[in-house]
Protein backbone atom coordinates (compact mmCIF):
# COMPACT_ATOMS: atom_id res chain seq x y z
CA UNK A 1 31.78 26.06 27.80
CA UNK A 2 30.42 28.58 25.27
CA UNK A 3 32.64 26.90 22.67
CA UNK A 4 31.43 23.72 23.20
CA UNK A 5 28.04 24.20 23.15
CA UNK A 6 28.73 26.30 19.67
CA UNK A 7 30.44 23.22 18.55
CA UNK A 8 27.23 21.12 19.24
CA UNK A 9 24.78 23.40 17.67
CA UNK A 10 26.92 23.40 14.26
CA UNK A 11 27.07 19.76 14.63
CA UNK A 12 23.48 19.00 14.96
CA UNK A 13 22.62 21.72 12.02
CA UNK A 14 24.67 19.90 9.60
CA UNK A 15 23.13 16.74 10.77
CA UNK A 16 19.80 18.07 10.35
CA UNK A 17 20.25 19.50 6.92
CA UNK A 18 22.09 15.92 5.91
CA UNK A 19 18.59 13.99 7.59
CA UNK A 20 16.56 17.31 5.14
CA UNK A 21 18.99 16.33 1.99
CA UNK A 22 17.89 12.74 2.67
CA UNK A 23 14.64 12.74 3.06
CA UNK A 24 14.02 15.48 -0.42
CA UNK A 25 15.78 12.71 -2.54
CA UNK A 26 13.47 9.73 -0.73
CA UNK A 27 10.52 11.86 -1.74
CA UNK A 28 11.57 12.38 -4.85
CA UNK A 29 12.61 9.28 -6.01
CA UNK A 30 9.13 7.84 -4.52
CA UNK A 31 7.30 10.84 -6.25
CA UNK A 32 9.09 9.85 -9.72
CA UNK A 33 8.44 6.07 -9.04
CA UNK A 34 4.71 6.97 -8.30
CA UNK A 35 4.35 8.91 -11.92
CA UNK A 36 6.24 6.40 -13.92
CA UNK A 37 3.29 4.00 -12.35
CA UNK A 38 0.95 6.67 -13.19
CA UNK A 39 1.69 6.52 -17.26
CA UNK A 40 2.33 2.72 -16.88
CA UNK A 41 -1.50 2.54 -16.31
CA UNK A 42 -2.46 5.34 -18.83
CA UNK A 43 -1.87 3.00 -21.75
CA UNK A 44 -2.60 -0.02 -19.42
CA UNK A 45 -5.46 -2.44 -20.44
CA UNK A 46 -7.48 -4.06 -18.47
CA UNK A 47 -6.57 -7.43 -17.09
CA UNK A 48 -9.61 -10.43 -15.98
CA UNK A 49 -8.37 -12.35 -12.91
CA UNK A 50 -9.70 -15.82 -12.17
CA UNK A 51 -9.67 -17.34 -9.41
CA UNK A 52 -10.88 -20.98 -8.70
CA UNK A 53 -10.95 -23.00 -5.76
CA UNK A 54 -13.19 -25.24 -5.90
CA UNK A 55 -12.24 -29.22 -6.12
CA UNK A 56 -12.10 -30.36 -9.73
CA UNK A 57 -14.07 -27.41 -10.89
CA UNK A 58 -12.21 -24.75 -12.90
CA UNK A 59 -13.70 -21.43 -14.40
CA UNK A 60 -11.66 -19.88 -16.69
CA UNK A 61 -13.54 -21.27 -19.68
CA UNK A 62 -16.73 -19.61 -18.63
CA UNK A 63 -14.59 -16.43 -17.69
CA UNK A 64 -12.80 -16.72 -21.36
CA UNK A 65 -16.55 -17.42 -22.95
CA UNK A 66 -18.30 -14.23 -21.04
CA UNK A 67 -15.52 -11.78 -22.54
CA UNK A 68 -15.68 -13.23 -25.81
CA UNK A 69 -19.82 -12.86 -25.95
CA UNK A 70 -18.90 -9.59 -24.89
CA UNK A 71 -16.06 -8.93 -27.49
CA UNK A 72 -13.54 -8.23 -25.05
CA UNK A 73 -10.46 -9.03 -25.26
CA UNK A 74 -7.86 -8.83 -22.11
CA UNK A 75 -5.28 -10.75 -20.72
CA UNK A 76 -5.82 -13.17 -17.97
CA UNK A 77 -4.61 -13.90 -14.46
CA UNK A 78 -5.33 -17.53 -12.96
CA UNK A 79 -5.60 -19.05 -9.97
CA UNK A 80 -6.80 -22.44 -9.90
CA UNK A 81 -6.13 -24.43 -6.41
CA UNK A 82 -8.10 -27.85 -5.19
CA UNK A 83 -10.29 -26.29 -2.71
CA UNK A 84 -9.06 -24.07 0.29
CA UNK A 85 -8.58 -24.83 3.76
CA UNK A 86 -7.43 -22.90 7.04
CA UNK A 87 -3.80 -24.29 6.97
CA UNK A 88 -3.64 -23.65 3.18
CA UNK A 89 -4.91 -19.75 3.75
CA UNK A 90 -1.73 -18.32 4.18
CA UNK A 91 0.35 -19.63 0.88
CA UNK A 92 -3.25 -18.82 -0.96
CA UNK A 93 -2.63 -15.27 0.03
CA UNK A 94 0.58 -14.65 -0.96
CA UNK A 95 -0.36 -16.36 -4.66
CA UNK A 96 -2.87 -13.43 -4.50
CA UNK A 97 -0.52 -11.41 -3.97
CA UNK A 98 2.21 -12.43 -6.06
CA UNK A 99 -0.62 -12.56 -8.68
CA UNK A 100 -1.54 -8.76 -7.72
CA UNK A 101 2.53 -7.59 -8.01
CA UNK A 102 2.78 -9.21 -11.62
CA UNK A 103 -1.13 -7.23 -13.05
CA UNK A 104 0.57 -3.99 -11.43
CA UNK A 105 3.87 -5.02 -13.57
CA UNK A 106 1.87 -5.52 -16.41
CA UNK A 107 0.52 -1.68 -15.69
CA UNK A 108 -3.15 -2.57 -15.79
CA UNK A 109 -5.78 -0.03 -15.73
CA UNK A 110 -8.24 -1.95 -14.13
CA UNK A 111 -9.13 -6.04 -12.87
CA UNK A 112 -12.09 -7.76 -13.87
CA UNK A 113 -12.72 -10.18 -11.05
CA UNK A 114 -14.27 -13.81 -11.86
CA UNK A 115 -14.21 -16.21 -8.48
CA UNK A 116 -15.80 -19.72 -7.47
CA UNK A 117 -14.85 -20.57 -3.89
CA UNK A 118 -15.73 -20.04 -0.15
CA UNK A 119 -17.60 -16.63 0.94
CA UNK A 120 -15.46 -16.48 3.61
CA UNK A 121 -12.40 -16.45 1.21
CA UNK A 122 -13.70 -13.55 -0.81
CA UNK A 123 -13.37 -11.65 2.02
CA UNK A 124 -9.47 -12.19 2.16
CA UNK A 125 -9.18 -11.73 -1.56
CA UNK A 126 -11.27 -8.12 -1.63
CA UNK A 127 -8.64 -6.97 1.84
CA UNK A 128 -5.88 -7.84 -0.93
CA UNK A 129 -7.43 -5.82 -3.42
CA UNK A 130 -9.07 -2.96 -1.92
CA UNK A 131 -7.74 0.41 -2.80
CA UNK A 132 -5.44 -0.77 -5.48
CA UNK A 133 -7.13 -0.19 -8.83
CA UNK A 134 -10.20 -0.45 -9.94
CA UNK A 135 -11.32 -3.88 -9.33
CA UNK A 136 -14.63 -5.14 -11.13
CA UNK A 137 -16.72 -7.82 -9.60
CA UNK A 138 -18.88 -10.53 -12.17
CA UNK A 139 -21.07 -13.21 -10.37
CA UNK A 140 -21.94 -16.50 -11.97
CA UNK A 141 -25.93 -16.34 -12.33
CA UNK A 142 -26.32 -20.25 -13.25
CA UNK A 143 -29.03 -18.73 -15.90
CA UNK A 144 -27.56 -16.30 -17.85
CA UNK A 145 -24.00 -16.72 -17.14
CA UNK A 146 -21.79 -14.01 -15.67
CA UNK A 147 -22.43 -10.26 -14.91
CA UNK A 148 -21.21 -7.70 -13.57
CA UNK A 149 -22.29 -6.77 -10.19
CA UNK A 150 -19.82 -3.55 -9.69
CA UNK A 151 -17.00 -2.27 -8.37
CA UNK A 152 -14.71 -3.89 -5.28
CA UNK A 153 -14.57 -0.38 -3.57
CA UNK A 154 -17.78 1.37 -4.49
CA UNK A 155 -16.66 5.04 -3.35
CA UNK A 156 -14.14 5.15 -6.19
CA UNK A 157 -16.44 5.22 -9.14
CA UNK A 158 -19.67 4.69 -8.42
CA UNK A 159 -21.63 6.46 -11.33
CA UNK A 160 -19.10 5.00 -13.66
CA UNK A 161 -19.77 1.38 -12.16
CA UNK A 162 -23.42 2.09 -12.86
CA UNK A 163 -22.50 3.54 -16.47
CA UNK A 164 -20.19 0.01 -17.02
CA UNK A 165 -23.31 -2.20 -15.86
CA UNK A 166 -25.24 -0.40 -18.65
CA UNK A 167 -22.98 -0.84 -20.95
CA UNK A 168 -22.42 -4.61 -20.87
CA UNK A 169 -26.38 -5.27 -20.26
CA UNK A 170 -27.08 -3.11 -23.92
CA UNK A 171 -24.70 -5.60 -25.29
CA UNK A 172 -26.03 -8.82 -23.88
């Protein structure tokens, strides 16, 4: 009886260090994934991401016009759809987040945010984005163009939101 309960015991301790052997090479392989994305965005740039969806109305011209005035140059994202509708919600979402997997490929630093469409959209868009990177948010002000109204998550950086805003007003 003694024997077989011996037996047991061995067997579950080598399964137990095999499940410990395991789970120290997930970590690590997640841990050296994790810094590999960490130096991606040390040299990353920062990327402008458009989004329009308004009928026959697109944006990236003013978007391309406001970081030119502002001598800033940066690659950008676009999404440009013909308005947005409850059935069309969920293939909108996963273009944001296709759109979101290819600026993390790119190894951006941080998102500048231009977007014409529904409020009620913009709340979808900022759950997609939220706790990511830092994500920058510019409203259209139909008299001076755009500006920069802050950061998506405001807890990350909020003196260097504040410090940004300064910046591009001392320009303008």
């Amino acid at each position: 009886m003694w024997e077989i309960i011996t037996r047991i015991a061995d067997l579950v301790g080598i399964l137990t260090f095999i499940i410990f052997i395991a789970t120290l090479l997930l970590f690590r392989y997640r841990t050296a994934r994790y810094r590999k994305n960490l130096e991606k965005r040390k040299g990353g740039k920062p990327v402008a991401l458009v989004i329009s969806l308004k009928k026959d109305e697109n944006i990236k011209r003013l978007a391309e016009q406001f970081l030119k005035e502002n001598k800033t140059e940066m690659p950008i994202e676009e999404i440009d759809e013909e308005g947005v509708s409850l059935e069309l919600l969920p293939q909108l979402r996963k273009k944001i987040i296709e759109t979101k997997r290819k600026i993390n490929d790119i190894g951006a630093k941080e998102v500048h945010l231009f977007y014409q469409g529904p409020v009620a959209f913009a709340f979808f868009i900022a759950d997609t984005l939220n706790n990511w990177i830092p994500v920058y948010i510019y409203h259209l002000n139909k008299e001076k163009g755009y500006e920069c109204w802050g950061l998506l998550t405001e807890t990350l950086e909020r003196q260097a939101t504040e410090n940004f805003i300064k910046e591009i007003t001392k320009s303008g």
